[in-house]
Protein backbone atom coordinates (compact mmCIF):
# COMPACT_ATOMS: atom_id res chain seq x y z
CA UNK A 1 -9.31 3.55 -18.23
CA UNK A 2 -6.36 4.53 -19.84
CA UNK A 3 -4.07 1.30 -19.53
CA UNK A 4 -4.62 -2.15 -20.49
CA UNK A 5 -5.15 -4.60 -17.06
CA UNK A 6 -5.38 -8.26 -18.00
CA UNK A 7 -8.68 -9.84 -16.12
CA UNK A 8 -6.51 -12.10 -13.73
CA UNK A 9 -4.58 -9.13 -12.45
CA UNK A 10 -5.22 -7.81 -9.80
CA UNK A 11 -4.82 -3.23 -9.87
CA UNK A 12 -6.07 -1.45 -6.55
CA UNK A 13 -4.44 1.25 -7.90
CA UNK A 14 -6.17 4.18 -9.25
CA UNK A 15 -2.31 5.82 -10.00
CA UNK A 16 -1.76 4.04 -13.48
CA UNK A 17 -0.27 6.25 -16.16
CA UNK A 18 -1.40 5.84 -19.93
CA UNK A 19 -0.71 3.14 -22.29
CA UNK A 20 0.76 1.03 -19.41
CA UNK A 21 0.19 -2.85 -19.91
CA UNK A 22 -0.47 -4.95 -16.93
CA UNK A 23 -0.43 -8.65 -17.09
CA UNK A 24 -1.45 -11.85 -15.54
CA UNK A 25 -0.85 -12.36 -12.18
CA UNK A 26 0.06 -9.19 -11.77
CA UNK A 27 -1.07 -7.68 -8.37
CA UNK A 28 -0.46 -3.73 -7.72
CA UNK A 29 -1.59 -2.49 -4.46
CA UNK A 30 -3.73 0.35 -3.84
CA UNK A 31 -1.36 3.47 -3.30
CA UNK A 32 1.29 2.64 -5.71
CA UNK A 33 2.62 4.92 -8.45
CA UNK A 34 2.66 3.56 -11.58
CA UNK A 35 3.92 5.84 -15.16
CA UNK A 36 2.86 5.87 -18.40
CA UNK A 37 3.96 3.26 -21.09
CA UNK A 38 5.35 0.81 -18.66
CA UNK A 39 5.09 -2.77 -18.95
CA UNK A 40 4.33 -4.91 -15.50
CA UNK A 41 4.55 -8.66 -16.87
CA UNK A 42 2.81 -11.72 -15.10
CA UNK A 43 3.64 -12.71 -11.31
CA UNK A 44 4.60 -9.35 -10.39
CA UNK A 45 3.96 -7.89 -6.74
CA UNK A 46 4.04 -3.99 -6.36
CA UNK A 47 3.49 -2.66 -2.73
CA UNK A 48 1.38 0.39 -1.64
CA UNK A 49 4.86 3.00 -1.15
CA UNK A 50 6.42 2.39 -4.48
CA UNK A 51 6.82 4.49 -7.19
CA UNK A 52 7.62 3.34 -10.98
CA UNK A 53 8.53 5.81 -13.39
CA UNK A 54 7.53 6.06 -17.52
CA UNK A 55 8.75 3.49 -20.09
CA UNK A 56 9.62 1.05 -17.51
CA UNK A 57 9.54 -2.57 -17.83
CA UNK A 58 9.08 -5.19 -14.99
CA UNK A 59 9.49 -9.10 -15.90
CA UNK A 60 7.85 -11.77 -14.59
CA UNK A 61 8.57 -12.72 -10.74
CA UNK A 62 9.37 -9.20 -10.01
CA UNK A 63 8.65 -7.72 -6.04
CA UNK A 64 9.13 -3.96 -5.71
CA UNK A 65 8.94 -3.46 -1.81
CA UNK A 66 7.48 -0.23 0.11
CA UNK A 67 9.82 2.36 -0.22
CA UNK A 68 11.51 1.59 -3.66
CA UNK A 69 11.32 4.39 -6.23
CA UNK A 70 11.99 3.42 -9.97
CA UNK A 71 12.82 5.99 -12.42
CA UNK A 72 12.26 6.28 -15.92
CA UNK A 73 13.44 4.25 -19.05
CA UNK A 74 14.29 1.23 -16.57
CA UNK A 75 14.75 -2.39 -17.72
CA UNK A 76 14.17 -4.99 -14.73
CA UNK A 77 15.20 -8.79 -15.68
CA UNK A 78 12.99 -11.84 -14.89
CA UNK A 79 13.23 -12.76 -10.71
CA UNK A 80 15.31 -9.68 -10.15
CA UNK A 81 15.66 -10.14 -6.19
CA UNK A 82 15.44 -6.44 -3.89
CA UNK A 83 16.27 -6.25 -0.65
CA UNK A 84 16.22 -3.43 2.41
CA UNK A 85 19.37 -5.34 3.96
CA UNK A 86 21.35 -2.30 4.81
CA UNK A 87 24.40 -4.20 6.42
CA UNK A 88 24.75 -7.07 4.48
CA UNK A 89 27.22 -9.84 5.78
CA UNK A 90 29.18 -9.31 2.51
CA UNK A 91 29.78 -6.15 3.13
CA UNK A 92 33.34 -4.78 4.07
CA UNK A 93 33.98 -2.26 7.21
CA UNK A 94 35.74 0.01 4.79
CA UNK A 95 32.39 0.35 2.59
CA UNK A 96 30.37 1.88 5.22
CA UNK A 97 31.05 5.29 4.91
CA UNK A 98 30.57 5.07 1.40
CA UNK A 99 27.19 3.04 1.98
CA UNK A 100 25.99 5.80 3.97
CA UNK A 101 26.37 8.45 1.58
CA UNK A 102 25.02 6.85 -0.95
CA UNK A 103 21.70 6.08 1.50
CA UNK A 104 21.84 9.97 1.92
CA UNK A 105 21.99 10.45 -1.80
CA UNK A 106 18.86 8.05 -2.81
CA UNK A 107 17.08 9.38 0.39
CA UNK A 108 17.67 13.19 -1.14
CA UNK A 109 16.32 12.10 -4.28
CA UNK A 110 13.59 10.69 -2.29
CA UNK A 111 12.73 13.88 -0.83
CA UNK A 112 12.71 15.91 -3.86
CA UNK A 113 10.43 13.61 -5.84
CA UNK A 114 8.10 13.46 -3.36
CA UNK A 115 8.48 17.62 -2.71
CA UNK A 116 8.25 17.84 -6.78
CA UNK A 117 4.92 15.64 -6.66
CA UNK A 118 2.83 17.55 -4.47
């Protein structure tokens, strides 16, 4: 094992990149993506479809839902909240055609990692 996994986490994962640190409470499901030198603090959650780049840290209270990709050299706070809600209340009419392409854009991106992975 290449990464450091603190007995009370919990790493189904076989997908952990080198020199990553995983702490506490941590609990990373079985097909997650993990990269090298990241840093998953206590009381974090990482679902089976996510994928977390290199040099990333993750603070405590952290969820990263199925679906969410991460790149590299990213910095997420303490209790950072996600959410899929597409068509938030907030949200103004005028925004949704710029809320779309940006959907196409991350779902391109998407694509091409995944393409670039296999």
């Amino acid at each position: 094992m290449q990464f450091y996994k603190h007995p009370q986490s919990i790493v189904e994962s076989d997908k952990i990149g080198k020199d990553t640190r995983i702490w506490a409470f941590a609990h990373i499901l079985a097909n997650a993506q993990i990269g090298s030198d990241c840093n998953i603090c206590d009381h974090v959650f990482i679902e089976n479809d996510v994928v977390v780049g290199n040099r990333v840290t993750i603070k405590c209270g952290v969820y990263l839902w199925d679906g969410m990709i991460i790149e590299d050299d990213v910095f997420i706070g303490p209790n950072v909240t996600f959410t899929n809600d597409l068509f938030p209340r907030s949200n103004i009419q005028n925004n949704s055609r710029r809320l779309s392409s940006k959907m196409e854009q991350a779902l391109e991106r998407m694509q091409q990692y995944f393409r670039a992975s296999l």
